[in-house]
Each structure stands twice: as structure tokens, then as C-alpha cells.
PDB file of N, CA and C in Angstrom:
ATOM      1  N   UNK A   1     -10.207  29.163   0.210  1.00  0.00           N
ATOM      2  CA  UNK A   1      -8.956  29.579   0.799  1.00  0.00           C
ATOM      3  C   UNK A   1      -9.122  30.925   1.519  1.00  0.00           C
ATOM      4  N   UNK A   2      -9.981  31.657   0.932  1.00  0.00           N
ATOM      5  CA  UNK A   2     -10.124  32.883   1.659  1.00  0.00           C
ATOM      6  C   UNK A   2     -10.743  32.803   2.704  1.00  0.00           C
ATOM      7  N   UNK A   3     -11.899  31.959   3.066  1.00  0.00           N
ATOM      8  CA  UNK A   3     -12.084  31.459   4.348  1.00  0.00           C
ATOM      9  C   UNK A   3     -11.415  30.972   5.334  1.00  0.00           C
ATOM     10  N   UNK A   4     -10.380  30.195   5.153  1.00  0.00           N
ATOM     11  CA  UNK A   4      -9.569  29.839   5.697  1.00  0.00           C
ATOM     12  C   UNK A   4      -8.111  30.303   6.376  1.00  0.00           C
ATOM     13  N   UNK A   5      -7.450  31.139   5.334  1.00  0.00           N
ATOM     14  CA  UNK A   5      -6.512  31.670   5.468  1.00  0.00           C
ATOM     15  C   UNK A   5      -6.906  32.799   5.140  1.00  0.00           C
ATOM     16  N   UNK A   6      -5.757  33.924   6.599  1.00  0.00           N
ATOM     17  CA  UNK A   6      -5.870  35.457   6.418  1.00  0.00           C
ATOM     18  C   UNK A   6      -4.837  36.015   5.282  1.00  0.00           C
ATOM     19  N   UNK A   7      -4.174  35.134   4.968  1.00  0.00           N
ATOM     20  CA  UNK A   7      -2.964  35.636   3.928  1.00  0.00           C
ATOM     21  C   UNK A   7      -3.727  35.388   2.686  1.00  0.00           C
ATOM     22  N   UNK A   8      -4.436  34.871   2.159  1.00  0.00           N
ATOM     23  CA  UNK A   8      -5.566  35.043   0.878  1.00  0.00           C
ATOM     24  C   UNK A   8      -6.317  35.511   1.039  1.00  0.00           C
ATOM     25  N   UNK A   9      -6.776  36.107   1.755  1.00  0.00           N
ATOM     26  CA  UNK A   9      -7.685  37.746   1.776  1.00  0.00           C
ATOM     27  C   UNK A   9      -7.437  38.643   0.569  1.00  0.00           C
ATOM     28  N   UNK A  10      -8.397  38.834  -0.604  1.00  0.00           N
ATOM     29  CA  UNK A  10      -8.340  39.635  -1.402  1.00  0.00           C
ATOM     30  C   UNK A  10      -7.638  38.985  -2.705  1.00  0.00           C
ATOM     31  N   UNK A  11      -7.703  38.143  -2.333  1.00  0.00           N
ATOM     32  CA  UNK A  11      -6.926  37.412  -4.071  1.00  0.00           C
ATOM     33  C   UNK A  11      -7.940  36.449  -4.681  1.00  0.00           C
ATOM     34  N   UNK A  12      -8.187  36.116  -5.465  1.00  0.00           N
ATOM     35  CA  UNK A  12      -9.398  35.468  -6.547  1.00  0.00           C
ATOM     36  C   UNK A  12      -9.436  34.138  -6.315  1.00  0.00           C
ATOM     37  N   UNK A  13     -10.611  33.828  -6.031  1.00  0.00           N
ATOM     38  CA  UNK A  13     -10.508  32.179  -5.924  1.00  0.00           C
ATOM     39  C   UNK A  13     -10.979  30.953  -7.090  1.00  0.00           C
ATOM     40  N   UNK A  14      -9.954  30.219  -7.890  1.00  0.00           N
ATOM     41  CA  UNK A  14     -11.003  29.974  -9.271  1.00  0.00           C
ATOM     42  C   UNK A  14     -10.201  28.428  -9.079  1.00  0.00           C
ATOM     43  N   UNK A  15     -10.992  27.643  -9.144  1.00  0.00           N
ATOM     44  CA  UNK A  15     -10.847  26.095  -9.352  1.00  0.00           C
ATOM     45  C   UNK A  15     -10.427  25.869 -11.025  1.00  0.00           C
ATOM     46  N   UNK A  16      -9.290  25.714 -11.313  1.00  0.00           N
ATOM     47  CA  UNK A  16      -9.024  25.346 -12.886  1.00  0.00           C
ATOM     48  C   UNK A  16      -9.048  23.745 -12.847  1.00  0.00           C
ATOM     49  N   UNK A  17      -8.380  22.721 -12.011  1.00  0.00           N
ATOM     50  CA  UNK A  17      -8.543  21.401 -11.693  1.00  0.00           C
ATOM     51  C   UNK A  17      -8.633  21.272 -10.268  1.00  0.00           C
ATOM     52  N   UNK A  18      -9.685  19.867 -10.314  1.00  0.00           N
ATOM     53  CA  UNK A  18      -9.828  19.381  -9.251  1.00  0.00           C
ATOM     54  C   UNK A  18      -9.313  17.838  -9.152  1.00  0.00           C
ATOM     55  N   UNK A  19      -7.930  17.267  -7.977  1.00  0.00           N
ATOM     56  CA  UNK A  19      -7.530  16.056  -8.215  1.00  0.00           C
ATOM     57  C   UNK A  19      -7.949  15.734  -6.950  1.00  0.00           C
ATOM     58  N   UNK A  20      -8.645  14.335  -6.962  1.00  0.00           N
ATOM     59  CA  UNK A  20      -9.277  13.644  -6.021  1.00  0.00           C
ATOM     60  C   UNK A  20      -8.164  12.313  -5.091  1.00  0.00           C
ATOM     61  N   UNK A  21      -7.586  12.316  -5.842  1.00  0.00           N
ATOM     62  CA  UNK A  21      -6.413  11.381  -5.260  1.00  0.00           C
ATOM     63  C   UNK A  21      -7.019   9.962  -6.174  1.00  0.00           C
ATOM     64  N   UNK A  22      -6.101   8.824  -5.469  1.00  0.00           N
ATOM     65  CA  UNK A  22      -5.992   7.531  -6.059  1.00  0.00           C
ATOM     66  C   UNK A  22      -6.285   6.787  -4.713  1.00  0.00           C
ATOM     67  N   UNK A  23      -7.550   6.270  -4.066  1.00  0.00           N
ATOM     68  CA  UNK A  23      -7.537   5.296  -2.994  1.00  0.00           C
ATOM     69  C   UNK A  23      -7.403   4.002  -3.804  1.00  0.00           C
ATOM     70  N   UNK A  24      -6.094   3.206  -2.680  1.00  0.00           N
ATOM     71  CA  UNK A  24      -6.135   1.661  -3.137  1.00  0.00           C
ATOM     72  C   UNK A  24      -7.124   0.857  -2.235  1.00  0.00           C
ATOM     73  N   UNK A  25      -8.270   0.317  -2.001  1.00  0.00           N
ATOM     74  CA  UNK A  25      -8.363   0.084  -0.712  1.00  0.00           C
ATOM     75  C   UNK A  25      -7.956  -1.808  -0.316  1.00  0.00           C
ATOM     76  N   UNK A  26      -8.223  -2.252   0.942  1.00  0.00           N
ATOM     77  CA  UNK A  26      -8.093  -3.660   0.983  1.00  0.00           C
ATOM     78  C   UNK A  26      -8.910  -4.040   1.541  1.00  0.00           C
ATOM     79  N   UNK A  27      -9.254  -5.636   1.626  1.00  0.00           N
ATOM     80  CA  UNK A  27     -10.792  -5.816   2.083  1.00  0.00           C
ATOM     81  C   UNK A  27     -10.148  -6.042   4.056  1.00  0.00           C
ATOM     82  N   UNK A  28      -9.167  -5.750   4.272  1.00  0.00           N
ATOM     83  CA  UNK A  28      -8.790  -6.111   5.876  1.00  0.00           C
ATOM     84  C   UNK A  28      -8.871  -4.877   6.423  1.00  0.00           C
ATOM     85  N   UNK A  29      -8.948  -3.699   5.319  1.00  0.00           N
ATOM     86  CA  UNK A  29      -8.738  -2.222   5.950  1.00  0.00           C
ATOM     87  C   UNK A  29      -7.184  -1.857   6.101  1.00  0.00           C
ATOM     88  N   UNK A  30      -6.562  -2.755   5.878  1.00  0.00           N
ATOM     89  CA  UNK A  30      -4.721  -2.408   6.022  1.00  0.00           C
ATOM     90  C   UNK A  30      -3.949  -3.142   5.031  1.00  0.00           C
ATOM     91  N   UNK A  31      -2.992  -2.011   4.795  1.00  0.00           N
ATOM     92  CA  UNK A  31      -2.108  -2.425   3.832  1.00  0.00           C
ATOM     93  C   UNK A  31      -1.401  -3.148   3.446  1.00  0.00           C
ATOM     94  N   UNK A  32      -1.186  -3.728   2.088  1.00  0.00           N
ATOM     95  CA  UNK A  32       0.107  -4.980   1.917  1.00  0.00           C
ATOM     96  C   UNK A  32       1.148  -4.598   1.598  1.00  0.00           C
ATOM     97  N   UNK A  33       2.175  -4.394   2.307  1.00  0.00           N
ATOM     98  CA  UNK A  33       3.739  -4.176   2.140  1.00  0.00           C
ATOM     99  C   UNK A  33       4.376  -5.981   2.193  1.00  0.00           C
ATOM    100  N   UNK A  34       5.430  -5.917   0.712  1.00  0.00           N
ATOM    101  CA  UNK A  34       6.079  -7.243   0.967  1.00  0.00           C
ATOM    102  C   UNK A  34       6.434  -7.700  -0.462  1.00  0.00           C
ATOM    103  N   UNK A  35       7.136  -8.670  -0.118  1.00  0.00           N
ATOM    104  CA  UNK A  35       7.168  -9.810  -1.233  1.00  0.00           C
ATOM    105  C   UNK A  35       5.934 -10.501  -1.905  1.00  0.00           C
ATOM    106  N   UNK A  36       5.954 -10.317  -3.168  1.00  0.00           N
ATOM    107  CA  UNK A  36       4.815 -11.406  -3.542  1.00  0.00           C
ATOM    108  C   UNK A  36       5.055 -12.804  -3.564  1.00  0.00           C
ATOM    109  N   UNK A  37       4.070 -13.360  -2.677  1.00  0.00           N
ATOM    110  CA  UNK A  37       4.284 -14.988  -2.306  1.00  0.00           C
ATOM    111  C   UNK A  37       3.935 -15.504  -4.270  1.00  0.00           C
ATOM    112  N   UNK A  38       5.337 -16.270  -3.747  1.00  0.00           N
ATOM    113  CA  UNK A  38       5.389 -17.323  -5.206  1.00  0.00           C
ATOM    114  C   UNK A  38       6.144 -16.438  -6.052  1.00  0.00           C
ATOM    115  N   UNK A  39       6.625 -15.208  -5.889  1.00  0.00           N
ATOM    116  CA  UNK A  39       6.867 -14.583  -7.142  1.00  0.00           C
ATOM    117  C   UNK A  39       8.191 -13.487  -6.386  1.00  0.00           C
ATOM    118  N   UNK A  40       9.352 -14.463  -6.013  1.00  0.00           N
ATOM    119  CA  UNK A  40      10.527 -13.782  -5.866  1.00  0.00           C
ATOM    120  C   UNK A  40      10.636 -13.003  -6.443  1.00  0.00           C
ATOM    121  N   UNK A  41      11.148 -11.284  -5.952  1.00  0.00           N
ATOM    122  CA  UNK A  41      11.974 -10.008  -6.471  1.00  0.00           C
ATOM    123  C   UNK A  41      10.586  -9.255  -6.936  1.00  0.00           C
ATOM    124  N   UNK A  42       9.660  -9.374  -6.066  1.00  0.00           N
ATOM    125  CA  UNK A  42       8.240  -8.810  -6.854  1.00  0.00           C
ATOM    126  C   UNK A  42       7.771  -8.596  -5.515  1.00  0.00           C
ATOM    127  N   UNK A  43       7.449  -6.765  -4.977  1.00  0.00           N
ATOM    128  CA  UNK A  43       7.154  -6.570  -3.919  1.00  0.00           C
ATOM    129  C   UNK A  43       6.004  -5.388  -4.136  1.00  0.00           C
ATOM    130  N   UNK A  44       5.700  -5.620  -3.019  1.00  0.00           N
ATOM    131  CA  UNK A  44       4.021  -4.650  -2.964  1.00  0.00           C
ATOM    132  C   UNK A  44       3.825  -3.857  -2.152  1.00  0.00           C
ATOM    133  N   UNK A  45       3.567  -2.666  -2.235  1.00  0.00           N
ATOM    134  CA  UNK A  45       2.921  -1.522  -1.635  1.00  0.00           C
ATOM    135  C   UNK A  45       1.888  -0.561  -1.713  1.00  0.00           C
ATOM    136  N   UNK A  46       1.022  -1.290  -0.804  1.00  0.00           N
ATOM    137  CA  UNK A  46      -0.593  -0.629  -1.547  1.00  0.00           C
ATOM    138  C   UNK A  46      -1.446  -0.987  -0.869  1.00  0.00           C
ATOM    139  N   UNK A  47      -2.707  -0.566  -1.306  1.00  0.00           N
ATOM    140  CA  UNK A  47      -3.554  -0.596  -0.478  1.00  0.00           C
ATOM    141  C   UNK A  47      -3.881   0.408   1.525  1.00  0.00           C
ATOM    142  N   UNK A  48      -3.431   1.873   1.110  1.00  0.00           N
ATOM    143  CA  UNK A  48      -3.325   2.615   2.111  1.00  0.00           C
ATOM    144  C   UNK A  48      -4.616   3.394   2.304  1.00  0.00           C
ATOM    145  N   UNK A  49      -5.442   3.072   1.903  1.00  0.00           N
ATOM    146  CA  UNK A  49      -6.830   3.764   1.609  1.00  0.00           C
ATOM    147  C   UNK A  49      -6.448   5.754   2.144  1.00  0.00           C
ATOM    148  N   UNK A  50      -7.025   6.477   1.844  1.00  0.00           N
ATOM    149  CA  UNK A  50      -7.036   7.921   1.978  1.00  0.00           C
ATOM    150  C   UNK A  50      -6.004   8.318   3.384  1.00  0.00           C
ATOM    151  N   UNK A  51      -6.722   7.768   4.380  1.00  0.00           N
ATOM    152  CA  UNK A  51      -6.524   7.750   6.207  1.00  0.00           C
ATOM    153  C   UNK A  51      -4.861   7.393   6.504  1.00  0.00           C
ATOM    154  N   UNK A  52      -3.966   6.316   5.464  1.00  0.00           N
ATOM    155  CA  UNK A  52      -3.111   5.463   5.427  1.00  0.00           C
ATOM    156  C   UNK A  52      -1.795   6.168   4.913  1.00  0.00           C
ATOM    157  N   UNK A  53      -2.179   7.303   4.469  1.00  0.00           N
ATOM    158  CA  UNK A  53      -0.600   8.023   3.970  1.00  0.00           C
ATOM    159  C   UNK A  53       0.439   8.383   4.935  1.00  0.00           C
ATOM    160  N   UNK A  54       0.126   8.380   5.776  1.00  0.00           N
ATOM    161  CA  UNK A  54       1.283   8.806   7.223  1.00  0.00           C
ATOM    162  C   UNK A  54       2.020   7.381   7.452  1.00  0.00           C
ATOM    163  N   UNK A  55       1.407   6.491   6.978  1.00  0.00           N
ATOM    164  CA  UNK A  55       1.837   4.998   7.092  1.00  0.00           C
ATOM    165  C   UNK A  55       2.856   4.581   5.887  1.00  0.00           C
ATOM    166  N   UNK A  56       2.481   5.262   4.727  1.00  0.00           N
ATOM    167  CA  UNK A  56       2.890   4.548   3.502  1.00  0.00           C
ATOM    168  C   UNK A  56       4.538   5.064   3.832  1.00  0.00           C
ATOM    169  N   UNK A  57       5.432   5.898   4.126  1.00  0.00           N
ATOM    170  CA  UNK A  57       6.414   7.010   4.354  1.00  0.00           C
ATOM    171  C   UNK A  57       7.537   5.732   4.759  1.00  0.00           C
ATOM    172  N   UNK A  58       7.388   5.525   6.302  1.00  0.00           N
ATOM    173  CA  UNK A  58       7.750   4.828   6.694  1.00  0.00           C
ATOM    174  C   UNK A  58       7.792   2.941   6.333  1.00  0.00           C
ATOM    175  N   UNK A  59       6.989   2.570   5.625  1.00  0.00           N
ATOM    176  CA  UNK A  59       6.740   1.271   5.412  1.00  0.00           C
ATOM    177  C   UNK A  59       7.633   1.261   3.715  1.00  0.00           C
ATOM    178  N   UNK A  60       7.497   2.139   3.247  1.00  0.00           N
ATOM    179  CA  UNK A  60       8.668   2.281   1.449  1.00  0.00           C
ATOM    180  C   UNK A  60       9.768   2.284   2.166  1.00  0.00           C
ATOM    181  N   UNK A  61      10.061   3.112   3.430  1.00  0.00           N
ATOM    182  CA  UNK A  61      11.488   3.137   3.646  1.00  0.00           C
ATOM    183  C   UNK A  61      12.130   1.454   4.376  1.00  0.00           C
ATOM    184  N   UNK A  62      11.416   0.718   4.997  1.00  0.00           N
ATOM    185  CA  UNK A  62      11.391  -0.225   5.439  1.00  0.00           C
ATOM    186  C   UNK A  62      11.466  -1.301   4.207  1.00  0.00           C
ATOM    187  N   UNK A  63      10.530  -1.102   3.417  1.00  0.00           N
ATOM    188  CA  UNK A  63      10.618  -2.007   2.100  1.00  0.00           C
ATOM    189  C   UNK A  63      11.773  -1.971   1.243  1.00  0.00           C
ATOM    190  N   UNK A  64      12.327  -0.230   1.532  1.00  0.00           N
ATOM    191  CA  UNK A  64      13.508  -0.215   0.583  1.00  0.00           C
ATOM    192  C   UNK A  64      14.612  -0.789   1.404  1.00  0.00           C
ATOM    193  N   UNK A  65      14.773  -0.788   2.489  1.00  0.00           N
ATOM    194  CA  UNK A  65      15.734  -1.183   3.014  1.00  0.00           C
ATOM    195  C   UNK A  65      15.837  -2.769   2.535  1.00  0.00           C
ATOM    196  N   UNK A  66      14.673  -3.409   3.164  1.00  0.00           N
ATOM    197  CA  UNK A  66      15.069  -5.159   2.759  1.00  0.00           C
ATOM    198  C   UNK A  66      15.597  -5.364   1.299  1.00  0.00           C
ATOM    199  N   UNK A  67      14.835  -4.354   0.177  1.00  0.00           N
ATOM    200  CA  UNK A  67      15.315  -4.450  -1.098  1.00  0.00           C
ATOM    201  C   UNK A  67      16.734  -4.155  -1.501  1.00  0.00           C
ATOM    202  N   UNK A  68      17.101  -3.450  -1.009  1.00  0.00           N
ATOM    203  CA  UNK A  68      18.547  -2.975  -1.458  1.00  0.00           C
ATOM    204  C   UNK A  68      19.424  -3.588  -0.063  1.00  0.00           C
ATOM    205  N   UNK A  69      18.990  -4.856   0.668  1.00  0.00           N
ATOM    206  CA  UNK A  69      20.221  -5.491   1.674  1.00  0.00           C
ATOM    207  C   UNK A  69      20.385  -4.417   2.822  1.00  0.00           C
ATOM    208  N   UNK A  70      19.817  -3.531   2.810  1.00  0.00           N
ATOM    209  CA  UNK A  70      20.558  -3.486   4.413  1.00  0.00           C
ATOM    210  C   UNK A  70      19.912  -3.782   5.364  1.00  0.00           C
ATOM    211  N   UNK A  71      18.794  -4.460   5.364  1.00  0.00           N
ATOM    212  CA  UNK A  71      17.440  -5.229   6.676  1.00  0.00           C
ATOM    213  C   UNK A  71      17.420  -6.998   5.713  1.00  0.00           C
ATOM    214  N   UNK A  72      17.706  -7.581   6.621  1.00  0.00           N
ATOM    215  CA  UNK A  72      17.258  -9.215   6.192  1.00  0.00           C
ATOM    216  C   UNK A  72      15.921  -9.370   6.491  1.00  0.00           C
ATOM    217  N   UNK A  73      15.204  -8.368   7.286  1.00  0.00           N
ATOM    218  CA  UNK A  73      13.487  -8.322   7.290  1.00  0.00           C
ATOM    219  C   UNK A  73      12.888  -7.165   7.287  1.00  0.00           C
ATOM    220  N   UNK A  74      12.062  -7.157   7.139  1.00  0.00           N
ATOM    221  CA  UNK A  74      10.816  -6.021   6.741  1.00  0.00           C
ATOM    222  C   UNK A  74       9.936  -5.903   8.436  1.00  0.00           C
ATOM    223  N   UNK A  75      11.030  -4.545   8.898  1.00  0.00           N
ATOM    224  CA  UNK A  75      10.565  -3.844  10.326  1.00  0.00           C
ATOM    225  C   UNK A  75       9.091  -2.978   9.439  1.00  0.00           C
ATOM    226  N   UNK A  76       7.948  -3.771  10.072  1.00  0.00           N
ATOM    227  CA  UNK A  76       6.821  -2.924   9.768  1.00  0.00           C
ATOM    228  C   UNK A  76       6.093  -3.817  10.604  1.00  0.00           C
ATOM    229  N   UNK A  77       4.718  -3.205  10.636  1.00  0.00           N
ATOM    230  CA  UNK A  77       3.793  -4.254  11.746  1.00  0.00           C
ATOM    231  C   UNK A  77       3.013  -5.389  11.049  1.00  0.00           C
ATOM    232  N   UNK A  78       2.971  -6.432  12.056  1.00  0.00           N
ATOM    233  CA  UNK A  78       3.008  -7.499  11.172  1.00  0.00           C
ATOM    234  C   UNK A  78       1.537  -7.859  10.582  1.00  0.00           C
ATOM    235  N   UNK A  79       0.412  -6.669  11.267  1.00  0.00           N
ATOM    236  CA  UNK A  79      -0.458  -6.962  10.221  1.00  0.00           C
ATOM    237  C   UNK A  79       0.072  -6.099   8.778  1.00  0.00           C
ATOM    238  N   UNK A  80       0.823  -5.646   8.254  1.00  0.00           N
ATOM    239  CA  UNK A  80       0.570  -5.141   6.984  1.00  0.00           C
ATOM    240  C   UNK A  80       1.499  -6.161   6.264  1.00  0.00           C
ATOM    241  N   UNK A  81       2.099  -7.222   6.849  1.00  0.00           N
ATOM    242  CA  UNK A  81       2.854  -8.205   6.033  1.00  0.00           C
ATOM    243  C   UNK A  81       1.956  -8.830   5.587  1.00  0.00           C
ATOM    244  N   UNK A  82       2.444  -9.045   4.154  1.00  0.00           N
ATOM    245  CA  UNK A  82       1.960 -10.061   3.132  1.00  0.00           C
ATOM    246  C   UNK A  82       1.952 -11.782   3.526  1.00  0.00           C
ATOM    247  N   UNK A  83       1.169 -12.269   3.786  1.00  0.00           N
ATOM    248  CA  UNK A  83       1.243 -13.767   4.288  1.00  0.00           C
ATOM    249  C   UNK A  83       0.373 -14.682   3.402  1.00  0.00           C
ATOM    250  N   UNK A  84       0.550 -15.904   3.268  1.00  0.00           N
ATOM    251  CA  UNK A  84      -0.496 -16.702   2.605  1.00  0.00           C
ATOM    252  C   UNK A  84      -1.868 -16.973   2.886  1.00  0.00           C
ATOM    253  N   UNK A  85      -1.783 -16.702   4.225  1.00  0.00           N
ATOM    254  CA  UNK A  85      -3.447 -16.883   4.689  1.00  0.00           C
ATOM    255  C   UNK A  85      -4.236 -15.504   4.400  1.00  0.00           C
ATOM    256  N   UNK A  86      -3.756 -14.348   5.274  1.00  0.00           N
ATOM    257  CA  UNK A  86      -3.981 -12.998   4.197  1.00  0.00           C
ATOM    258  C   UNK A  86      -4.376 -13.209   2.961  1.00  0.00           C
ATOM    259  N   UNK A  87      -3.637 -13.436   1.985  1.00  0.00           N
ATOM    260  CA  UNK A  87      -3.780 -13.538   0.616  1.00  0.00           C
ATOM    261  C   UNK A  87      -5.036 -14.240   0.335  1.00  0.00           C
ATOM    262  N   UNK A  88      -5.197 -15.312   0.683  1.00  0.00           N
ATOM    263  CA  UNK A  88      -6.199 -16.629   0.233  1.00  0.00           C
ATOM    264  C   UNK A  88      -7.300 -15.873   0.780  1.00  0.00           C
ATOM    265  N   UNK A  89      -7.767 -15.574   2.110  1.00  0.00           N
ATOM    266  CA  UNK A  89      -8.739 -15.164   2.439  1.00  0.00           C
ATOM    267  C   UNK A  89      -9.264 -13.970   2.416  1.00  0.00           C
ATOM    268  N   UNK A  90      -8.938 -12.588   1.094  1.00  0.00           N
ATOM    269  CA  UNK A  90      -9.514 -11.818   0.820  1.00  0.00           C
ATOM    270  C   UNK A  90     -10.399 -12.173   0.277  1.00  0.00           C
ATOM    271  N   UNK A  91     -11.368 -11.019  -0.115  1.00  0.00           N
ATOM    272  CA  UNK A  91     -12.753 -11.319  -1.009  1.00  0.00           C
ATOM    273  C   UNK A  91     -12.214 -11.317  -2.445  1.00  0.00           C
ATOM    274  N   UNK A  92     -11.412 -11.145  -3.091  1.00  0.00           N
ATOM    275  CA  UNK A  92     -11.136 -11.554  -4.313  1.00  0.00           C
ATOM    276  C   UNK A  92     -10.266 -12.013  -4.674  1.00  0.00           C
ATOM    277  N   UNK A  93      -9.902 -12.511  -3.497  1.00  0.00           N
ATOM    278  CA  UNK A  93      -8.492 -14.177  -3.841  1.00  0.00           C
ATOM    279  C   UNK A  93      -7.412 -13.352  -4.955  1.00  0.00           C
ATOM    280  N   UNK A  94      -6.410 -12.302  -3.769  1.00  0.00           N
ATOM    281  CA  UNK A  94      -5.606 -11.592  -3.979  1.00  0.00           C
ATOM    282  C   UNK A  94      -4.793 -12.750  -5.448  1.00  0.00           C
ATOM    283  N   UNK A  95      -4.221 -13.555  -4.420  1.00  0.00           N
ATOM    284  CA  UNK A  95      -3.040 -14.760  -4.817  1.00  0.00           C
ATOM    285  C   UNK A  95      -3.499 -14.826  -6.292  1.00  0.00           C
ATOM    286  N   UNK A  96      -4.812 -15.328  -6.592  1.00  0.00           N
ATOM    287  CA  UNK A  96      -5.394 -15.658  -7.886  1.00  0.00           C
ATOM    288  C   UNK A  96      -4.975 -14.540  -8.828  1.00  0.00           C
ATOM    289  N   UNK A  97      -5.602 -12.835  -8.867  1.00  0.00           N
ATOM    290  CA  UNK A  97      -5.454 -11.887  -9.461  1.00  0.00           C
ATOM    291  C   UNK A  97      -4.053 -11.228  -9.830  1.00  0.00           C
ATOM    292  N   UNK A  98      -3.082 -11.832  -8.902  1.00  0.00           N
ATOM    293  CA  UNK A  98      -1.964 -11.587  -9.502  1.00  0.00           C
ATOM    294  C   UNK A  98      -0.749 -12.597  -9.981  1.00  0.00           C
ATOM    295  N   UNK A  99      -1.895 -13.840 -10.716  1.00  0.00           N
ATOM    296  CA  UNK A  99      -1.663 -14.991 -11.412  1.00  0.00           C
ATOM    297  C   UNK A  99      -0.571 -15.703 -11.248  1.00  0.00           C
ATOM    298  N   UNK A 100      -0.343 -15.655  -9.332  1.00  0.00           N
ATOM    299  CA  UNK A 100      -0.290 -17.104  -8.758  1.00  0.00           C
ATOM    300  C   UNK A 100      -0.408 -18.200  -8.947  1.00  0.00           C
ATOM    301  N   UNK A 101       0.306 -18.988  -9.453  1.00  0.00           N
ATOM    302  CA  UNK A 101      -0.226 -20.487 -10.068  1.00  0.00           C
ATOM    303  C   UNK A 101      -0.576 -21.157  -8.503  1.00  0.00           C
ATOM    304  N   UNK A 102      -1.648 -21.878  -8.348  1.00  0.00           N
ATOM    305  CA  UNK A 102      -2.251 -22.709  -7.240  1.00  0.00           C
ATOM    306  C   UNK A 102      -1.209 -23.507  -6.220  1.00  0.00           C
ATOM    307  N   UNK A 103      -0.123 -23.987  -7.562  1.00  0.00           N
ATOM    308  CA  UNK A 103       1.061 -25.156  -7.613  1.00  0.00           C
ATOM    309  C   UNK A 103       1.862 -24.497  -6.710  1.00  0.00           C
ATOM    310  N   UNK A 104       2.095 -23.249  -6.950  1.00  0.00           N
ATOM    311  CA  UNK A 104       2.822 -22.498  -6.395  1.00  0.00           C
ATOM    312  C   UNK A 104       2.615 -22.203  -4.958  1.00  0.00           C
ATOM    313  N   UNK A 105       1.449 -21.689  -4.772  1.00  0.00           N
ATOM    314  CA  UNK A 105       0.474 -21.680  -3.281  1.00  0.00           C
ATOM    315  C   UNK A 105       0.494 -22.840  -2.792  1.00  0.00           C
ATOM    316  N   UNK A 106       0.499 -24.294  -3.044  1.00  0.00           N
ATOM    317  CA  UNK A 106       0.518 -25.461  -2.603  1.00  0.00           C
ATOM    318  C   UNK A 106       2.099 -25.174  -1.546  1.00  0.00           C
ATOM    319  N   UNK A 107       3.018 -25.197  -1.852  1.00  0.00           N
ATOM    320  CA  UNK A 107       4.357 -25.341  -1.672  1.00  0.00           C
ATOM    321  C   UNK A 107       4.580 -24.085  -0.611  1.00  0.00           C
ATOM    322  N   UNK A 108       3.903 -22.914  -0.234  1.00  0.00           N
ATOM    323  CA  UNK A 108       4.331 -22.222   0.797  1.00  0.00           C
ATOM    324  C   UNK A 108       3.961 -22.582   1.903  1.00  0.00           C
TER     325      UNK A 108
END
């Protein structure tokens, strides 16, 4: 900090914790905002990797809106919507891990 800033000039510099953050990442590189397919009233926001926080702001407020009725859709871009083909074709078969029944995936 003292490198950086002239207003910490002369004050002590001591690391007591260091927090690294929480990356979610996704295997498309972009985030899933949405409904979970098969699993009405169950919505997702995640996967913003480090780069993605200027994104997350706007896309909760968009999510909250459809949730609490005042948007009948989710204004966000439509790669970060949650879709079935999305889902199926990650590398770890999203749909599966958040115990999607198949039956269920059949029918969307």
C-alpha cells in the first residue's frame, strides 16, 4: 500500500489475513443465471469466474426481478441462460450433479 498510495506513506504495513476470493468457474467460460431445468422455484447464479463480477450485479438484479413478478423473463444475455443443451453438454453433465432425474430431462 505504501507503494501505491501517497496517503499510506509512513504507516506500517502487516498482512494479519489474506482472502483469496471464491472462483465458481464453468466449462463454457460464462455464467448460469436461471431456473433449474426440471426443478421449478430453484434458480442459479454462478459460475462468474474472478473477471465476471461486474456481470454478477446486474444479472441478481434481473434474476430478482423475474423472482419476485415484476419481469415474466430474465433480461440478461442469452448466453448466460440456463438451457437444456447447455446443461447436457458440459464436461460434468451439470443436469446429472444437481440430481435431475433423466425422466425429467426427457420431457423438456
Amino acid at each position: 500500500m505504501n507503494d501505491r498510495f501517497y496517503t499510506w506513506k509512513g504507516f506500517p504495513e502487516v498482512a494479519d489475513y489474506v482472502w483469496s476470493g471464491i472462483l465458481g468457474y464453468s466449462d463454457d467460460s460464462l455464467p448460469y443465471v436461471g431456473e433449474v431445468i426440471g426443478d421449478k422455484n430453484k434458480f442459479i447464479l454462478a459460475g462468474f469466474h474472478g473477471h465476471g463480477m461486474p456481470r454478477v450485479l446486474l444479472c441478481a438484479k434481473a434474476l430478482a426481478q423475474l423472482v419476485s413478478g415484476k419481469k415474466k423473463w430474465l433480461e440478461i444475455p442469452a448466453a448466460f441462460k440456463i438451457t437444456k443443451d447447455r446443461m447436457e453438454n458440459t464436461e460434468n453433465g451439470i443436469l446429472k450433479s444437481l440430481g435431475t432425474p433423466s425422466s425429467d430431462v426427457a420431457k423438456l
